[in-house]
C-alpha atoms as a PDB file:
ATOM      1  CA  UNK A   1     -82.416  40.410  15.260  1.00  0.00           C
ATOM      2  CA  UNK A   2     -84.524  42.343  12.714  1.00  0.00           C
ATOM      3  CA  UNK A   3     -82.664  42.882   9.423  1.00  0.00           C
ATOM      4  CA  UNK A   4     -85.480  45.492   8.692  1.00  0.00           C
ATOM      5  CA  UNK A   5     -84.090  47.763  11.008  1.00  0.00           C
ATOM      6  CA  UNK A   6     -80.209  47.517   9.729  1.00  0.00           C
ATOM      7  CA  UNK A   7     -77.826  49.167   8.784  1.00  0.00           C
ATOM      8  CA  UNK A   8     -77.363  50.744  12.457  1.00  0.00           C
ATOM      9  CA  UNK A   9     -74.670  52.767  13.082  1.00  0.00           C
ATOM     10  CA  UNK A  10     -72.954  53.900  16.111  1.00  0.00           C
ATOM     11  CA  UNK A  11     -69.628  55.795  17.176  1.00  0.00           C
ATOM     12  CA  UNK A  12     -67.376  54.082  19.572  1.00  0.00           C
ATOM     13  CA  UNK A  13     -67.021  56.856  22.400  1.00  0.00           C
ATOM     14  CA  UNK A  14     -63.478  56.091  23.255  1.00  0.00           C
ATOM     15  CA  UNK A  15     -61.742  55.576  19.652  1.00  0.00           C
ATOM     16  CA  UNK A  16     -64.462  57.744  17.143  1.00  0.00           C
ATOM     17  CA  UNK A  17     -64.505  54.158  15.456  1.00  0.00           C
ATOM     18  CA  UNK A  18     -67.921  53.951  13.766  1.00  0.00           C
ATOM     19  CA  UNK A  19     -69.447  50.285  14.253  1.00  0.00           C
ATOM     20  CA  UNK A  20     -72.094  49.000  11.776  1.00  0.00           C
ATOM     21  CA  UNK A  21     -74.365  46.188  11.917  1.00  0.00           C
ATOM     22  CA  UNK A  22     -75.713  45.423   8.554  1.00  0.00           C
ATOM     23  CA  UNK A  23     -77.275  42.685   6.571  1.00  0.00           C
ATOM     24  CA  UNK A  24     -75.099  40.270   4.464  1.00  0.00           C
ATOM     25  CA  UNK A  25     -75.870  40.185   0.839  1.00  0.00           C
ATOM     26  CA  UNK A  26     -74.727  36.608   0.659  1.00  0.00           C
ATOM     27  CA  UNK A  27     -77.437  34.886   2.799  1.00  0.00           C
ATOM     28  CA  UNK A  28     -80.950  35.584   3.458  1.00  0.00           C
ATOM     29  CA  UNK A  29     -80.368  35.886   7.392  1.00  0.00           C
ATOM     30  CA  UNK A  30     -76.848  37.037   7.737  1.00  0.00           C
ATOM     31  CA  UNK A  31     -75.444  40.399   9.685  1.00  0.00           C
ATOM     32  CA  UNK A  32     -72.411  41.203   9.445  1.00  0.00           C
ATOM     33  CA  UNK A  33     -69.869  44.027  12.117  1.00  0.00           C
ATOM     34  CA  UNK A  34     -68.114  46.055  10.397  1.00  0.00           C
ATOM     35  CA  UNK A  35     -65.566  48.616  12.022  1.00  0.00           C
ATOM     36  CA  UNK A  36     -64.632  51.485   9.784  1.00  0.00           C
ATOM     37  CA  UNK A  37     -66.128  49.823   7.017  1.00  0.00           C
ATOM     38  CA  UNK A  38     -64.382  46.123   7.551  1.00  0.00           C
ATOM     39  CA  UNK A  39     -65.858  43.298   8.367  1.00  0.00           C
ATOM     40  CA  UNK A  40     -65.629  42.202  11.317  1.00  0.00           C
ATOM     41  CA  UNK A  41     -67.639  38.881  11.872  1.00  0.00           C
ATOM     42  CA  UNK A  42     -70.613  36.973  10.488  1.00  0.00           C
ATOM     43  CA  UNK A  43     -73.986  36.120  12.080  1.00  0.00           C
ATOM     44  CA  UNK A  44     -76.198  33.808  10.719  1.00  0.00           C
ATOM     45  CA  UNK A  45     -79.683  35.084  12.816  1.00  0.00           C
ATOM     46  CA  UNK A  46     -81.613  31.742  11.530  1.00  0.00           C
ATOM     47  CA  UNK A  47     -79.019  29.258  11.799  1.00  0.00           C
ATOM     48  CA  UNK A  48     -76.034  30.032  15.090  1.00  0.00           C
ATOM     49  CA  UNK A  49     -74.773  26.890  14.276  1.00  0.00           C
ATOM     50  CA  UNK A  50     -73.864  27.756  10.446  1.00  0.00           C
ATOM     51  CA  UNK A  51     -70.123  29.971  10.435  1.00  0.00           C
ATOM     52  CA  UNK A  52     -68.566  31.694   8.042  1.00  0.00           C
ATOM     53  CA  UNK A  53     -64.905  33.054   8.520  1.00  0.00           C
ATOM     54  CA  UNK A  54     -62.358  30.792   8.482  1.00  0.00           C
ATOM     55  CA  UNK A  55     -60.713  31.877  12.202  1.00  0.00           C
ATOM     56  CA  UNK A  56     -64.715  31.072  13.502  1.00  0.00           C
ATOM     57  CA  UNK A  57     -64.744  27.445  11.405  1.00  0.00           C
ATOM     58  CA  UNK A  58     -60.942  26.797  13.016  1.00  0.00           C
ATOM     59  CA  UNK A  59     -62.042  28.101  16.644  1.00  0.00           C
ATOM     60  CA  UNK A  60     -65.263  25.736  16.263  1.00  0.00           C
ATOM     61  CA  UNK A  61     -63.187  22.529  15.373  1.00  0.00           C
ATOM     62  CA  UNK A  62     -61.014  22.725  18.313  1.00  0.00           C
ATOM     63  CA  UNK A  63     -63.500  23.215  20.480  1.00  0.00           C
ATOM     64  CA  UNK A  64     -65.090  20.242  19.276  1.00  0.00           C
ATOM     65  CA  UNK A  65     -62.064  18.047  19.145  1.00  0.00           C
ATOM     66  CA  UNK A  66     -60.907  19.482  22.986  1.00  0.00           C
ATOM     67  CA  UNK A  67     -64.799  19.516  24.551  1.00  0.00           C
ATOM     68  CA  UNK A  68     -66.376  16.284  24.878  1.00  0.00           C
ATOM     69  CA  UNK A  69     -69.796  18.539  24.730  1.00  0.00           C
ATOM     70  CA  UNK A  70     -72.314  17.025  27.601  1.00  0.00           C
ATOM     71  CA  UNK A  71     -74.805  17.924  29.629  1.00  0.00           C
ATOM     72  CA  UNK A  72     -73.115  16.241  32.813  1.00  0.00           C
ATOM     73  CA  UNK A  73     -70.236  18.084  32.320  1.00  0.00           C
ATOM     74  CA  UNK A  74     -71.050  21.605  31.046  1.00  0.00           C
ATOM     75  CA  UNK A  75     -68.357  23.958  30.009  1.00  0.00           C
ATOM     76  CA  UNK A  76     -67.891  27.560  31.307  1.00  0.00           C
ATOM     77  CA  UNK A  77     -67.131  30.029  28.160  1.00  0.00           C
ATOM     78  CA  UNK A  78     -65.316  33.250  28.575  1.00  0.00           C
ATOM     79  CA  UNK A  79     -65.383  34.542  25.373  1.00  0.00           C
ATOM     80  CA  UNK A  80     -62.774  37.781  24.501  1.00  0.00           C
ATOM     81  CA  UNK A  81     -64.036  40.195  22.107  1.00  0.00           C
ATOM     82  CA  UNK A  82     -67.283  39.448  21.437  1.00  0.00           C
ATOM     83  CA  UNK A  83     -67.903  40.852  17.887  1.00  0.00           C
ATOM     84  CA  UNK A  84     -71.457  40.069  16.627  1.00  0.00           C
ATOM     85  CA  UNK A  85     -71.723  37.209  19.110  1.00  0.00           C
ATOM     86  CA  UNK A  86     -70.718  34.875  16.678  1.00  0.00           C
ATOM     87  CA  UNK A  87     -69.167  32.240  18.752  1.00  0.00           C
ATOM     88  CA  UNK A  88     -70.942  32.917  22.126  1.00  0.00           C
ATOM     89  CA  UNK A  89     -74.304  31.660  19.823  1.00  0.00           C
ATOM     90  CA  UNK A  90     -72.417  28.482  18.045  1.00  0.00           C
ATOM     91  CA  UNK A  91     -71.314  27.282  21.256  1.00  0.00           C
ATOM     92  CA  UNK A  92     -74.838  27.765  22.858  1.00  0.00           C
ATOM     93  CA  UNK A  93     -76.447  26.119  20.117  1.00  0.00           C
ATOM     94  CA  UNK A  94     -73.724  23.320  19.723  1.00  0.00           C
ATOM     95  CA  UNK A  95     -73.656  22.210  23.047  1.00  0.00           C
ATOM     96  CA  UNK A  96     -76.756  23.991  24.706  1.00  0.00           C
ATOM     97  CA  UNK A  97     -74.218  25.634  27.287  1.00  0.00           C
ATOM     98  CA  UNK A  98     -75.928  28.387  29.799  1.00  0.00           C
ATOM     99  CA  UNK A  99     -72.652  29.726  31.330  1.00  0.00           C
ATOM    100  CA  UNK A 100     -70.833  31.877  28.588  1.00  0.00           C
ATOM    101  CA  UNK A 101     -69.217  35.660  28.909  1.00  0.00           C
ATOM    102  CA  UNK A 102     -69.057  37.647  26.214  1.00  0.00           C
ATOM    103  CA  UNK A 103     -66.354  40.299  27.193  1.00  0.00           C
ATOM    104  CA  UNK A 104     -65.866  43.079  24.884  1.00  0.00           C
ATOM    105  CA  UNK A 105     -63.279  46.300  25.460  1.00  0.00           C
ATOM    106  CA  UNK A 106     -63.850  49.345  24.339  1.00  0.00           C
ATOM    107  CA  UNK A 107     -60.915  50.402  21.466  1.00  0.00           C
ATOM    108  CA  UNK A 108     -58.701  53.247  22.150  1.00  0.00           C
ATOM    109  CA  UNK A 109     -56.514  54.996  19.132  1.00  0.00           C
ATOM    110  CA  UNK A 110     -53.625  54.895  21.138  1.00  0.00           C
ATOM    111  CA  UNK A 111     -52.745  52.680  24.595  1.00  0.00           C
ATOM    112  CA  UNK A 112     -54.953  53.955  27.873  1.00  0.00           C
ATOM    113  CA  UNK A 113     -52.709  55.327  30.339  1.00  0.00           C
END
């Protein structure tokens, strides 16, 4: 990802919600998703295998205590709400897996009928 080119900006169609990708003051190659002006998640561009919220660090550890990572046995990923791709790249660069699906939704204001 170029940080030259952030912030971008864009209105979610189905909510008005205004996404933002923007660069992290707190690293040199950090992003960070913001909706409505919170953060979101964290991506470290040079580094997938460096994580910064807590929920990613605690998602991270039990994969690695439940996975057994190994090329023999790889692991399909389905991941829910992809964010920034935050965990779709850890796990890719932690255990070199091919088969992952980020799945995002887009978010309504009020429950789709």
């Amino acid at each position: 990802m170029d940080r030259a080119r952030l912030p971008r900006r864009i209105r979610l169609s189905a909510s008005g919600t205004v996404a933002e990708l923007r660069q992290d003051e707190l690293t040199e190659a950090g992003v960070m998703l913001t909706i409505d002006g919170v953060e979101q998640s964290h991506v470290e561009t040079d580094d997938p295998g460096w994580l910064l919220h807590d929920y990613t660090l605690r998602i991270a550890a039990v994969l690695d205590a439940l996975a057994g990572w190994s090329a023999e046995r790889p692991w399909s990923v389905l991941h829910l709400g992809a964010g920034a791709l935050t965990l779709p790249r850890w796990v890719e660069h932690r255990a070199g897996q091919r088969r992952l699906r980020p799945l995002s939704r887009p978010c309504w204001t009020s429950s789709p009928s």
